[in-house]
C-alpha atoms as a PDB file:
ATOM      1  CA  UNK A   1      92.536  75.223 102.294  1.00  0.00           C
ATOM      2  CA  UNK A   2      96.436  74.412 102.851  1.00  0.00           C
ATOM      3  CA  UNK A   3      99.150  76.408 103.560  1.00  0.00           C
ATOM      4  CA  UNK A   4      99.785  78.152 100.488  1.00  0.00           C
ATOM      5  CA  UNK A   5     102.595  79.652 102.203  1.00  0.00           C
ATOM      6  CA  UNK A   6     104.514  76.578 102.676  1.00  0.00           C
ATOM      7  CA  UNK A   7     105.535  76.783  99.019  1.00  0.00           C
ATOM      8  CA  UNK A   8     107.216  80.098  99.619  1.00  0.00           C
ATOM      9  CA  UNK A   9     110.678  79.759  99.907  1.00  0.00           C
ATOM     10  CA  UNK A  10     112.367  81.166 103.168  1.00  0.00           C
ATOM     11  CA  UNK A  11     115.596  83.963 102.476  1.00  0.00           C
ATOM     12  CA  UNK A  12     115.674  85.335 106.371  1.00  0.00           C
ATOM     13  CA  UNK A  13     115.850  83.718 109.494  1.00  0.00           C
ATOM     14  CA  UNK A  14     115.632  84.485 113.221  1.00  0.00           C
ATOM     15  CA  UNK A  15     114.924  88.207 112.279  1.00  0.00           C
ATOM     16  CA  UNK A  16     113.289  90.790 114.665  1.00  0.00           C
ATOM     17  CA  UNK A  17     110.155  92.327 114.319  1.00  0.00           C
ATOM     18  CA  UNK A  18     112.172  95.596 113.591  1.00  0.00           C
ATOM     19  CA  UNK A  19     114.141  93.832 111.011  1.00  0.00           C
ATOM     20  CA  UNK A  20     110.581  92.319 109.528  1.00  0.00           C
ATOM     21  CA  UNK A  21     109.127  96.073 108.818  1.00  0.00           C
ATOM     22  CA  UNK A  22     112.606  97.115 107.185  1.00  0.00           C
ATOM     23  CA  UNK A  23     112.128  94.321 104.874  1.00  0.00           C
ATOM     24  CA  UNK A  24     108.236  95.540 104.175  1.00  0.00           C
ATOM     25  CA  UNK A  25     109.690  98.956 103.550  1.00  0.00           C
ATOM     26  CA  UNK A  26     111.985  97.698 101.180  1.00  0.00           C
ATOM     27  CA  UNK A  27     109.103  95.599  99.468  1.00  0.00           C
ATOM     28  CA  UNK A  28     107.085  99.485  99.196  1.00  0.00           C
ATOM     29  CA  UNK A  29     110.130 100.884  97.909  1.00  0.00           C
ATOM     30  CA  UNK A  30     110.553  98.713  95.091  1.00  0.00           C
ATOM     31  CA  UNK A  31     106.590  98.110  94.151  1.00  0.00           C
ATOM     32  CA  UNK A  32     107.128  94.893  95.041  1.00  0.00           C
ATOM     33  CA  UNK A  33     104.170  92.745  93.411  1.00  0.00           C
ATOM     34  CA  UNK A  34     103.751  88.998  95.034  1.00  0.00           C
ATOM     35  CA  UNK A  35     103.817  87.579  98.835  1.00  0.00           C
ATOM     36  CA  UNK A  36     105.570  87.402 101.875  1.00  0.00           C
ATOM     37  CA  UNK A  37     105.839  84.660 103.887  1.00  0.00           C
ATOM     38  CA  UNK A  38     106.589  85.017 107.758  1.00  0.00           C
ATOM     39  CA  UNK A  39     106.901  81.933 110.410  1.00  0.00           C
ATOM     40  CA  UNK A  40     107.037  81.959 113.687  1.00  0.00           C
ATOM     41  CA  UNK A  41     108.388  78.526 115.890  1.00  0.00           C
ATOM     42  CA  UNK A  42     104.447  78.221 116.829  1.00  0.00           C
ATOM     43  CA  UNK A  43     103.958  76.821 113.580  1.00  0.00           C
ATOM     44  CA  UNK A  44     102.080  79.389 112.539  1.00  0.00           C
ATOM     45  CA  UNK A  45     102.124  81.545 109.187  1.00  0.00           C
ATOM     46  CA  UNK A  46     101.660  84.718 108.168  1.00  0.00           C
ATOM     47  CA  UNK A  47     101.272  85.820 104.656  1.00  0.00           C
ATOM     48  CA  UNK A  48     100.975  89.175 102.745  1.00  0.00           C
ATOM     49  CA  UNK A  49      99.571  89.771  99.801  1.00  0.00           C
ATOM     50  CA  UNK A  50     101.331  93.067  97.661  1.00  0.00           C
ATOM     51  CA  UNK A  51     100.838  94.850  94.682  1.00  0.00           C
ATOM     52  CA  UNK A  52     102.910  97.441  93.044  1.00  0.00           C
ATOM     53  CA  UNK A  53     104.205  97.646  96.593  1.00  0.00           C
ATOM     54  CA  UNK A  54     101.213  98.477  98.408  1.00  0.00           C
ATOM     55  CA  UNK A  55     100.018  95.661 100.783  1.00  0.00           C
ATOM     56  CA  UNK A  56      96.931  94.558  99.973  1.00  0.00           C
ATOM     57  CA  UNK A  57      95.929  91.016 102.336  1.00  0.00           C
ATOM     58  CA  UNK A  58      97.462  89.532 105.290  1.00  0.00           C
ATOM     59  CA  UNK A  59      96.240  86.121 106.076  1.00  0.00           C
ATOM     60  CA  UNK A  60      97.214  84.026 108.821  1.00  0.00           C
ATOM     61  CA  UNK A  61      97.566  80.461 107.828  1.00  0.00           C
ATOM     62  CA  UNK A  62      97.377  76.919 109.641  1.00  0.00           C
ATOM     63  CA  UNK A  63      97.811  73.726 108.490  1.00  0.00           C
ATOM     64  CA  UNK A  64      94.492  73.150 107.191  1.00  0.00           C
ATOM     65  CA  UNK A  65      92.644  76.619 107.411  1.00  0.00           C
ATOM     66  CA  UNK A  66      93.714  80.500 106.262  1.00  0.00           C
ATOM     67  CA  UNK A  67      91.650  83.488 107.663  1.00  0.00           C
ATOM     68  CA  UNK A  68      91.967  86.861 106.475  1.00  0.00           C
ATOM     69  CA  UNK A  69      93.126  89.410 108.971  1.00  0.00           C
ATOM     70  CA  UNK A  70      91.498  92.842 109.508  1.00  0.00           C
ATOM     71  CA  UNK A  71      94.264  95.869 109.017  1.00  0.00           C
ATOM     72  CA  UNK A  72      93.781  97.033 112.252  1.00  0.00           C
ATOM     73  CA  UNK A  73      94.980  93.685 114.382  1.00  0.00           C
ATOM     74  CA  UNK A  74      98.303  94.206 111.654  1.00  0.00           C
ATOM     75  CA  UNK A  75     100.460  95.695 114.222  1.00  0.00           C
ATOM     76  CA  UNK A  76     100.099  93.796 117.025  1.00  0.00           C
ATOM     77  CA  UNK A  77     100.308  90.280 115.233  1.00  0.00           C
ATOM     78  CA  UNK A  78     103.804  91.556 113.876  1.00  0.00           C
ATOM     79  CA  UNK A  79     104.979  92.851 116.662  1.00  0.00           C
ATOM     80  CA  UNK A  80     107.252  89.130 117.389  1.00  0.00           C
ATOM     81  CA  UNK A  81     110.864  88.665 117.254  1.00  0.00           C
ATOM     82  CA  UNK A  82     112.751  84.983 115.970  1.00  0.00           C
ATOM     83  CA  UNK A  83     110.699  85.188 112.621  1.00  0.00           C
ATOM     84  CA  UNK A  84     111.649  83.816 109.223  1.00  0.00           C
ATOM     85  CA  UNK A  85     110.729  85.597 106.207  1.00  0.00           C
ATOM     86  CA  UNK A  86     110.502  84.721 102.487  1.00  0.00           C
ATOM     87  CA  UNK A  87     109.138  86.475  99.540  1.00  0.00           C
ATOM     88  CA  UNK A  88     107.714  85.061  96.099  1.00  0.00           C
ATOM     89  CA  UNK A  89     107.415  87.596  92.976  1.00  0.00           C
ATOM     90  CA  UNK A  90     104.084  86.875  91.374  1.00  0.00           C
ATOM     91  CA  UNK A  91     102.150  88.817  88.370  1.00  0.00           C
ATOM     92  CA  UNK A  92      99.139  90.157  89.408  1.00  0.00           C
ATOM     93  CA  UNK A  93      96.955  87.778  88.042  1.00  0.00           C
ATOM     94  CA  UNK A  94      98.461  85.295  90.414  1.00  0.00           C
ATOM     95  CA  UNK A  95      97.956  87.797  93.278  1.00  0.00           C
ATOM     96  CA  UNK A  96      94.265  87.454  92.288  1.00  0.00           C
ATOM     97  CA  UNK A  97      94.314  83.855  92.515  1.00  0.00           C
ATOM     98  CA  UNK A  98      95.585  83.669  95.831  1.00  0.00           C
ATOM     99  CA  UNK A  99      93.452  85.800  97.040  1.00  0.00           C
ATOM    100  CA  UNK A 100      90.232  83.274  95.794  1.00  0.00           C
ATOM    101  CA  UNK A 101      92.096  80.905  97.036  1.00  0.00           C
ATOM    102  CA  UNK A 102      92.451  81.888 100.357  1.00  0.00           C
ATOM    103  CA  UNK A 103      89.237  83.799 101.095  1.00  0.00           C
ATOM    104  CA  UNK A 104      86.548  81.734  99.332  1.00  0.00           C
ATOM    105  CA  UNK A 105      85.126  79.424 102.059  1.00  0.00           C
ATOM    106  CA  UNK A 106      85.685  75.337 101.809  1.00  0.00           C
ATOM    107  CA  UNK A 107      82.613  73.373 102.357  1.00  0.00           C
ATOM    108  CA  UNK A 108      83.972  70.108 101.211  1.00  0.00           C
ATOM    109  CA  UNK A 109      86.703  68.181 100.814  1.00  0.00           C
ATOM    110  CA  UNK A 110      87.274  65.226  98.520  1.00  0.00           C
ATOM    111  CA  UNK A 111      91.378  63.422  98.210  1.00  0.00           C
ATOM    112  CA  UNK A 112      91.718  60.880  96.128  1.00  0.00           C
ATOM    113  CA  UNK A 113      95.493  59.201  94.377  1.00  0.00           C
ATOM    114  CA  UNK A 114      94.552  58.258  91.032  1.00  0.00           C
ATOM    115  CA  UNK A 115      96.648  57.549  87.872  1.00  0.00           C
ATOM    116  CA  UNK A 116      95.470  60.505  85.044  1.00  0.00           C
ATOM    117  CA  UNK A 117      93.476  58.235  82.901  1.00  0.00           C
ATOM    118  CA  UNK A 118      90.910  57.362  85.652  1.00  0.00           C
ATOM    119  CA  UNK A 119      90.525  61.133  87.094  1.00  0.00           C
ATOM    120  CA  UNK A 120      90.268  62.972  83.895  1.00  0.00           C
ATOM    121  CA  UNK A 121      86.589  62.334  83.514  1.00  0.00           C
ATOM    122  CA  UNK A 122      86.148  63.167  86.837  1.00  0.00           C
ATOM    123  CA  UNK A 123      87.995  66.649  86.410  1.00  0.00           C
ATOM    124  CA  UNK A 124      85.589  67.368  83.747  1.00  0.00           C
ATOM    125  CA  UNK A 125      82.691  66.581  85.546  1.00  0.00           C
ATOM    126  CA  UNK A 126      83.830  68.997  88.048  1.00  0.00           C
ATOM    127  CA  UNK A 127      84.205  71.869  85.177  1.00  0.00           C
ATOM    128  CA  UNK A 128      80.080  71.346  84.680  1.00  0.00           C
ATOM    129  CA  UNK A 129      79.127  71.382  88.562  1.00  0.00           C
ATOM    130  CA  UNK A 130      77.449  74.628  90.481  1.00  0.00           C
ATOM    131  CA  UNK A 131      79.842  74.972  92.812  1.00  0.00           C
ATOM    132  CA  UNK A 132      83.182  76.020  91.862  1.00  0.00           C
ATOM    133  CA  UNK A 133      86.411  74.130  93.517  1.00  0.00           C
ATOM    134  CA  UNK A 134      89.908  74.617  93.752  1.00  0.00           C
ATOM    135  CA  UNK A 135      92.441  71.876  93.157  1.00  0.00           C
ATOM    136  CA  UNK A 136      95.061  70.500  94.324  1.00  0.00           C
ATOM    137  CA  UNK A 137      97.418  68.029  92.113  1.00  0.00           C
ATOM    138  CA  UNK A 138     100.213  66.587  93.731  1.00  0.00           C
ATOM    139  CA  UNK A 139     103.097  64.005  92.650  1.00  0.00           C
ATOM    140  CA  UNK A 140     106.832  63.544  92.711  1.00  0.00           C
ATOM    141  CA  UNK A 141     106.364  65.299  89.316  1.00  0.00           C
ATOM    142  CA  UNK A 142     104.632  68.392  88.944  1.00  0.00           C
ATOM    143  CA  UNK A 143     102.450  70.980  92.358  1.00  0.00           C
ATOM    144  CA  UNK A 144      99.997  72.974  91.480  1.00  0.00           C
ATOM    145  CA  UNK A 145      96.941  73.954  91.910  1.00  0.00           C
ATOM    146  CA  UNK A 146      93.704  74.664  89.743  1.00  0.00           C
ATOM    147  CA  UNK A 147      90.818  77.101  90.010  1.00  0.00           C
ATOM    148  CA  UNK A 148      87.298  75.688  88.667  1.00  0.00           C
ATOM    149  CA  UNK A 149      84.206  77.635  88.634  1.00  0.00           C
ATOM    150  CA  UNK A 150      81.923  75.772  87.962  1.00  0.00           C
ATOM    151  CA  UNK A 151      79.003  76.038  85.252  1.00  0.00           C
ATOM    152  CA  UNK A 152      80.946  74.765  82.324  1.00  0.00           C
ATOM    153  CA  UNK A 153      83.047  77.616  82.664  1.00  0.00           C
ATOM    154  CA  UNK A 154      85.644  76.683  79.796  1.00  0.00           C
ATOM    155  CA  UNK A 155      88.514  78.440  81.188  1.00  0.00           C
ATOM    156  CA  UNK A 156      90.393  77.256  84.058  1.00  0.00           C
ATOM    157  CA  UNK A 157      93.045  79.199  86.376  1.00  0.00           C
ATOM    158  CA  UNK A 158      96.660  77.459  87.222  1.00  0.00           C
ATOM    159  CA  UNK A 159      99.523  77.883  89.576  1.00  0.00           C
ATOM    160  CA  UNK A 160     102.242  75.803  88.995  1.00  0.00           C
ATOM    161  CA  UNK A 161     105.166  75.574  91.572  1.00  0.00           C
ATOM    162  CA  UNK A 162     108.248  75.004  90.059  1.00  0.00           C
ATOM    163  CA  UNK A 163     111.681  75.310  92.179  1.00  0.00           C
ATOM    164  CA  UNK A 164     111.809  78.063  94.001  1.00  0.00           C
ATOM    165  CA  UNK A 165     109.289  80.256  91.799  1.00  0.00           C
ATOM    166  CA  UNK A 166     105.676  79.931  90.482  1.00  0.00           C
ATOM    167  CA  UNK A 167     104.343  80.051  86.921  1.00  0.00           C
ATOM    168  CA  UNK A 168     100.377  81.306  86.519  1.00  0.00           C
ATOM    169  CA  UNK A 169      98.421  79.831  83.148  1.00  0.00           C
ATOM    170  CA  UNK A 170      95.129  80.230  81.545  1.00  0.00           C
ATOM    171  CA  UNK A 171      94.255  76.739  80.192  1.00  0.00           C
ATOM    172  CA  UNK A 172      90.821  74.824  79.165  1.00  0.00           C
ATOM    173  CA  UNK A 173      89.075  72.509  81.430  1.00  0.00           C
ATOM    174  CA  UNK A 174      90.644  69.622  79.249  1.00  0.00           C
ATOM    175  CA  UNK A 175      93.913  70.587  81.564  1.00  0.00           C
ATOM    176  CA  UNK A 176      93.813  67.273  83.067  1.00  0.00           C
ATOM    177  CA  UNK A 177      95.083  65.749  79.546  1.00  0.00           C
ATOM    178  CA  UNK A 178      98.251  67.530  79.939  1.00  0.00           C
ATOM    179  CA  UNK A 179      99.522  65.961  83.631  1.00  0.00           C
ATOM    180  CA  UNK A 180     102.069  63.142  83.455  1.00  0.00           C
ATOM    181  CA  UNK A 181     101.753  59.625  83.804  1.00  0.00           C
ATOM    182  CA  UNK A 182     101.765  59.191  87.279  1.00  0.00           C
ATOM    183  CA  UNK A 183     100.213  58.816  90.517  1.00  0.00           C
ATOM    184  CA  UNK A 184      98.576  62.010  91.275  1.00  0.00           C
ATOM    185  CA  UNK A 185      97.242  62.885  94.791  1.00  0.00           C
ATOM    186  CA  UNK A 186      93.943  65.040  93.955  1.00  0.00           C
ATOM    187  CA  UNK A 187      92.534  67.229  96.811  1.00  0.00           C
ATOM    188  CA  UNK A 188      89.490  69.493  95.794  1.00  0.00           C
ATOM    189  CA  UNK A 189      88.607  71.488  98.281  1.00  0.00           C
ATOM    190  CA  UNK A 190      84.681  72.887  97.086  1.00  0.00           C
ATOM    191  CA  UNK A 191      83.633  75.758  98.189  1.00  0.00           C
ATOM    192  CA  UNK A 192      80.469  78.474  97.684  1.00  0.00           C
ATOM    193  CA  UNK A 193      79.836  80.520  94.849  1.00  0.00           C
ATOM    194  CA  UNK A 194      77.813  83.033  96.486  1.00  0.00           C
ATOM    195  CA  UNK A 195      81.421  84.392  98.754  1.00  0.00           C
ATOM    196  CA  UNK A 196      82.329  87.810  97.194  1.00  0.00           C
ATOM    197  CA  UNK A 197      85.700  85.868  95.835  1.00  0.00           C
ATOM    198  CA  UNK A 198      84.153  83.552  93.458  1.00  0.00           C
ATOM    199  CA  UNK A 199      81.379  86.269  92.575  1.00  0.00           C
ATOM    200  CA  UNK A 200      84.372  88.473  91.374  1.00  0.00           C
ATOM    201  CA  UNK A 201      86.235  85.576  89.499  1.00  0.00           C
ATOM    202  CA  UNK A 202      83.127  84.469  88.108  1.00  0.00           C
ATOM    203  CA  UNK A 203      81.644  87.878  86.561  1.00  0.00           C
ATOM    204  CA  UNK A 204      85.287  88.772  85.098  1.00  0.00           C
ATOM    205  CA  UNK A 205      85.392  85.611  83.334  1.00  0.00           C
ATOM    206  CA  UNK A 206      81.651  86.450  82.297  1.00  0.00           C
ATOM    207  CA  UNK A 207      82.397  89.874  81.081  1.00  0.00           C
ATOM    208  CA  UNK A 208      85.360  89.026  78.445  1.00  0.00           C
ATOM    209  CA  UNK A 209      82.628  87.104  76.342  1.00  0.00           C
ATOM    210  CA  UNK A 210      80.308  89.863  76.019  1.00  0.00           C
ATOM    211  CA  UNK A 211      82.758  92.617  75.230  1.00  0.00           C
ATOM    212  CA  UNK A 212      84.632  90.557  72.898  1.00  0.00           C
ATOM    213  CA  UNK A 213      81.073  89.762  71.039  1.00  0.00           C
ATOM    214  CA  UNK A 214      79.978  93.445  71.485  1.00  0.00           C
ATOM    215  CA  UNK A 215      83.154  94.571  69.983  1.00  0.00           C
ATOM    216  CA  UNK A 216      82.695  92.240  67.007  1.00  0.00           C
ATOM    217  CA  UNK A 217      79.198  93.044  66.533  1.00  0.00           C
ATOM    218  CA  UNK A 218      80.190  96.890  66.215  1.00  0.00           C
ATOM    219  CA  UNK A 219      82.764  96.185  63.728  1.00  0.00           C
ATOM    220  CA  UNK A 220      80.437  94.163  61.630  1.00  0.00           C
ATOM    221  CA  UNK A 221      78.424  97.492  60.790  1.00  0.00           C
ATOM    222  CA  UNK A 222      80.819 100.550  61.643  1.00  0.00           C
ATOM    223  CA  UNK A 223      83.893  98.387  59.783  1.00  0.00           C
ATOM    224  CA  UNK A 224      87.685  98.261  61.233  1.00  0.00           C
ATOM    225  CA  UNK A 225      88.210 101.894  61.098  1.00  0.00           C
ATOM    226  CA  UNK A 226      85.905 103.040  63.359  1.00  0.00           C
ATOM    227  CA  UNK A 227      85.877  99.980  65.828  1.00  0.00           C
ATOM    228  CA  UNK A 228      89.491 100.787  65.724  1.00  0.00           C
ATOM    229  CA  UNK A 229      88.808 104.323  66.994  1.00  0.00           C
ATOM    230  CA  UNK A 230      86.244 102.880  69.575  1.00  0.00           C
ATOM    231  CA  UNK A 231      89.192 101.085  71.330  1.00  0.00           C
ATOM    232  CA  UNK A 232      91.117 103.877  71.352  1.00  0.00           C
ATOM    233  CA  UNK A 233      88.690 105.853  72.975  1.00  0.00           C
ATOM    234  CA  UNK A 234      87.766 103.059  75.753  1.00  0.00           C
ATOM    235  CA  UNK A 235      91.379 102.223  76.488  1.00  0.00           C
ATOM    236  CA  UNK A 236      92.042 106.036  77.388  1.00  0.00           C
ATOM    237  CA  UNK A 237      88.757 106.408  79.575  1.00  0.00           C
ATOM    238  CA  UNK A 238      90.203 103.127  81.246  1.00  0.00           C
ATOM    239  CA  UNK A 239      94.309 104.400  81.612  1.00  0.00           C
ATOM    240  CA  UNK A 240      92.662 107.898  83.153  1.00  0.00           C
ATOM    241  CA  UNK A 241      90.780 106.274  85.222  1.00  0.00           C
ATOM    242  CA  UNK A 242      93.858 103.960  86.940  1.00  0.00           C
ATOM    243  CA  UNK A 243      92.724 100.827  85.717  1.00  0.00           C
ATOM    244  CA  UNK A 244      95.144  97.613  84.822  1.00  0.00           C
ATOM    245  CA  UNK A 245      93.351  96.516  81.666  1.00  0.00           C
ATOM    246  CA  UNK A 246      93.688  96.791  77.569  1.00  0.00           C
ATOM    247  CA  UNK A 247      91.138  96.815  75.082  1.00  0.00           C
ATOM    248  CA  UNK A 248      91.893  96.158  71.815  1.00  0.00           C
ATOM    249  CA  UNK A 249      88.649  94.933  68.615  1.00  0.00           C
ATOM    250  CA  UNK A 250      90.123  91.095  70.265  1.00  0.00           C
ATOM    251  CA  UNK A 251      88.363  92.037  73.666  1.00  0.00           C
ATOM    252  CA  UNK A 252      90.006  92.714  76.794  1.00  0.00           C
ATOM    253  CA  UNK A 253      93.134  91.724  78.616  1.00  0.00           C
ATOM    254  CA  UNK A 254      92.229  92.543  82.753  1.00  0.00           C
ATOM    255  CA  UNK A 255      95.163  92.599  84.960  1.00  0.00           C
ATOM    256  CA  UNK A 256      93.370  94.709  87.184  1.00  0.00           C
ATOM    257  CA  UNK A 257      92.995  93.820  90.807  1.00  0.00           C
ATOM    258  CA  UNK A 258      90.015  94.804  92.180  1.00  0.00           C
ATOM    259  CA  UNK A 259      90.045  95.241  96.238  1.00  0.00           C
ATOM    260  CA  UNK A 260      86.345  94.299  96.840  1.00  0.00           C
ATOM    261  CA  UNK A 261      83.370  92.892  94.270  1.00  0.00           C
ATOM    262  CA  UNK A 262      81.663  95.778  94.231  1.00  0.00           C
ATOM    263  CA  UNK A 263      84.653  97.715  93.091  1.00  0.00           C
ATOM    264  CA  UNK A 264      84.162  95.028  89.958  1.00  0.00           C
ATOM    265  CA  UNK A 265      81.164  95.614  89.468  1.00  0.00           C
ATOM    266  CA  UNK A 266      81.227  99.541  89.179  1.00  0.00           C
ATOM    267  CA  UNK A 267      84.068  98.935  86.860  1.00  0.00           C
ATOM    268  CA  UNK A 268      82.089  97.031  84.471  1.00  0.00           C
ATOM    269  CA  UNK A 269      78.914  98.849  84.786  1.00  0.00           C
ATOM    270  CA  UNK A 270      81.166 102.201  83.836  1.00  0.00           C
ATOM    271  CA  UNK A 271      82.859 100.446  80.809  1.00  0.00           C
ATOM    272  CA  UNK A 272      79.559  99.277  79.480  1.00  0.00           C
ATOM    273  CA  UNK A 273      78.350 102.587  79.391  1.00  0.00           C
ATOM    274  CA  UNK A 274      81.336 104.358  78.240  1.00  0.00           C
ATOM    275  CA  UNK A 275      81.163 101.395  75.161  1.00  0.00           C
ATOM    276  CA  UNK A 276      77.575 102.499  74.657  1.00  0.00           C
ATOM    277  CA  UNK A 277      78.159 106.081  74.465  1.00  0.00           C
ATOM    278  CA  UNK A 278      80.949 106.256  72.550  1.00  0.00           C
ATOM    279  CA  UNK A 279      79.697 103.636  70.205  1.00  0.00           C
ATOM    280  CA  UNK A 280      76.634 105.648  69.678  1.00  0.00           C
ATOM    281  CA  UNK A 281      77.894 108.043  67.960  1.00  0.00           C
ATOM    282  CA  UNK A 282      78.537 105.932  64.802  1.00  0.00           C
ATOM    283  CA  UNK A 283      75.506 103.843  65.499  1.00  0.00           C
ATOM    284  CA  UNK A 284      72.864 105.438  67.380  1.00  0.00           C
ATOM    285  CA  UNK A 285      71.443 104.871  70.586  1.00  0.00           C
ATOM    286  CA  UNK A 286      68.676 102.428  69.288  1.00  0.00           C
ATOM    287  CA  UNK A 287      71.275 100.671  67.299  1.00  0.00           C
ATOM    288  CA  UNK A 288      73.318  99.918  70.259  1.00  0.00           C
ATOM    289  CA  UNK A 289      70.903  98.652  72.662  1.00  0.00           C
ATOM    290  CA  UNK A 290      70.089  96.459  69.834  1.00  0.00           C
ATOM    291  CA  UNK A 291      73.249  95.196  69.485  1.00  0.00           C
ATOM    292  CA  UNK A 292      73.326  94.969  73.225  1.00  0.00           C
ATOM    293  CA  UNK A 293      70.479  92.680  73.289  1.00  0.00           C
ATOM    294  CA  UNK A 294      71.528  90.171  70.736  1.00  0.00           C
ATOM    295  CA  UNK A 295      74.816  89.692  72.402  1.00  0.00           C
ATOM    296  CA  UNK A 296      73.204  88.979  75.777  1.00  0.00           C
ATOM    297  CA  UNK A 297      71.036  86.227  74.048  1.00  0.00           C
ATOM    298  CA  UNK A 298      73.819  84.541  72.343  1.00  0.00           C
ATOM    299  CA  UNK A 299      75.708  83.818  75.694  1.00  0.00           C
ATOM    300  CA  UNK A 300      74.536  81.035  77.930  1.00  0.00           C
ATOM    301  CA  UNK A 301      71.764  81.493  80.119  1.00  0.00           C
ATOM    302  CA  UNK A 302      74.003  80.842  83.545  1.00  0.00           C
ATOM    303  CA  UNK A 303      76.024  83.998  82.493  1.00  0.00           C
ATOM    304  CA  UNK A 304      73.658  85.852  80.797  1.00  0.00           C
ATOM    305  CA  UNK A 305      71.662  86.115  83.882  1.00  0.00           C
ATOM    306  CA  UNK A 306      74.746  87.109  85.735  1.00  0.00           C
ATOM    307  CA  UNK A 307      75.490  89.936  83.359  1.00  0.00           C
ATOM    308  CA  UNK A 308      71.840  91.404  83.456  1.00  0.00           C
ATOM    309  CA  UNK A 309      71.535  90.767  87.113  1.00  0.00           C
ATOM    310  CA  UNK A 310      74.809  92.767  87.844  1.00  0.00           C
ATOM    311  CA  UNK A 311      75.678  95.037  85.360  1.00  0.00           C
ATOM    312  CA  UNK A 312      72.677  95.841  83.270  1.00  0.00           C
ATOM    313  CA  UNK A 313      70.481  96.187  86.001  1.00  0.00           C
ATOM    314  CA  UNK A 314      72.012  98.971  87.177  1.00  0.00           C
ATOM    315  CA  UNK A 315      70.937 102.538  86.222  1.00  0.00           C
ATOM    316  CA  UNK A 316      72.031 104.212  82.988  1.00  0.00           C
ATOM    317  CA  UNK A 317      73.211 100.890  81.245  1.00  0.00           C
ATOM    318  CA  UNK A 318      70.879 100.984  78.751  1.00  0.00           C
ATOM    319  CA  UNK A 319      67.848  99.299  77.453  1.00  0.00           C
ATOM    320  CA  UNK A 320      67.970  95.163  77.396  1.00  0.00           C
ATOM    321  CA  UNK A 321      64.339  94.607  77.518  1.00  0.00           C
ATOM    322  CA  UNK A 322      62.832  91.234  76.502  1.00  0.00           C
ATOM    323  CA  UNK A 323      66.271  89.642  77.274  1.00  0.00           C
ATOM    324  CA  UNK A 324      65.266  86.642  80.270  1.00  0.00           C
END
């Protein structure tokens, strides 16, 4: 990957490594959510990732490669004087981004400079492959960059720099439509869906779907009132428990960040069964696991297998059986 943290603008220069931890300190104090940028006259970068003030990720980046560093090498790879500093506010779903972005390993690289009409077939071809990708579109127009994952995936992850800031979308595959008409230089740097990045990205895009349809489903036979209710009662269980998301008879909004995939996964595992608990108790049991099933058959077989072979596999999820 590049240097994502060339596109962070600098605000301090020649600054001590004393000065450099006031300026964390101050990040803390003011649950600072985004990344900081420190360069060093080796050419090399630093970047941390925070969120809500807490530091999450430092990476140390190089012109063409970024490796994550462990917390305890921290202090001694700060501890340099003549540094310059920057710092880029960025919602949390951005933070998330990066962080695919940077740990995700690249296993190929393709660059091409094509004018939009020729490359947007080949952006949806990449939409429908395996392996998911991250882009990289480049003009005198418009930088950003584009996460894929792969498996017809319809929705598709942007950064946009703009200025001296960043701007994070949601968009469909068909994203390509919407570039201007010029030039574009097109890196895609593909990586490996099996990294613990991607398998993250991919199941939270995989679990929207199925609460969504669950959600639906349960309002079809307990009506608004009580699916209503249901919310209610999942969206407290989730605000007690410290996690970023809403739930609402529409699905659910995730702005959680989650610090490792198996964090994700017990997340998911613990809202399915809180969903089939308290939904039980207008339903039934039997009822639910029916419901359950249905919805698990109705989504595609690439993320229907992901589903039972993360979440409903585990114990006390509830009965699936016949569902392949």
């Amino acid at each position: 990957m590049p240097d994502f943290s060339a596109f962070i603008p600098e605000t301090h220069r020649n600054i001590s490594s004393g000065y450099v931890e006031t300026l964390i300190q101050a990040r803390r104090e003011e649950l600072f959510t985004g990344v900081l940028r420190l360069s060093y006259s080796s050419g090399e970068n630093l970047m941390f990732t925070f969120l809500e003030g807490v530091q999450q990720k430092l990476y140390r980046c190089l012109e063409n490669c970024i490796e994550a560093l462990p917390r305890q090498l921290w202090f001694d790879v700060l501890n340099r004087s003549s540094t310059s500093a920057g710092f880029l506010p960025l919602p949390v779903e951005a933070v998330r981004f990066v962080r695919s972005a940077c740990e995700a390993p690249v296993v190929g690289v393709d660059r091409s400079t094509l004018p939009p009409q020729e490359w947007i077939g080949l952006a949806r071809k990449w939409s429908v492959e395996q392996e998911p990708s991250v882009i990289h579109i480049q003009s005198h127009l418009v930088n950003k960059y584009c996460l894929i994952a792969g498996h017809a995936t319809p929705i598709m992850e942007e950064l946009f720099f703009v200025g001296n800031g960043v701007r994070f979308s949601m968009a469909d595959t068909s994203f390509s439509q919407t570039l201007p008409q010029a030039d574009l230089l097109v890196t895609r740097y593909v990586s490996n869906r099996e990294h613990d990045a991607w398998r993250e990205y991919e199941l939270r895009l995989a679990f929207g779907p199925l609460l969504r349809m669950l959600l639906n489903r349960f309002g079809e036979l307990a009506g608004r009132a009580l699916t209503g209710r249901l919310c209610e009662r999942l969206s407290i269980w989730a605000a007690e428990g410290g996690w970023n998301v809403a739930i609402s008879s529409n699905g659910i909004v995730n702005r959680h960040y989650f610090g490792t995939f198996e964090s994700a996964v017990r997340f998911y595992v613990e809202l399915i069964r809180c969903f089939q608990s308290e939904a039980s108790l207008a339903l039934g049991a039997r009822m639910i696991d029916g419901i359950s099933r249905d919805v698990l058959i109705k989504l595609d077989p690439y993320r229907r297998e992901l589903l039972l072979r993360h979440l409903y596999s585990q114990s006390g999820v509830g009965g699936v059986t016949g569902v392949m």
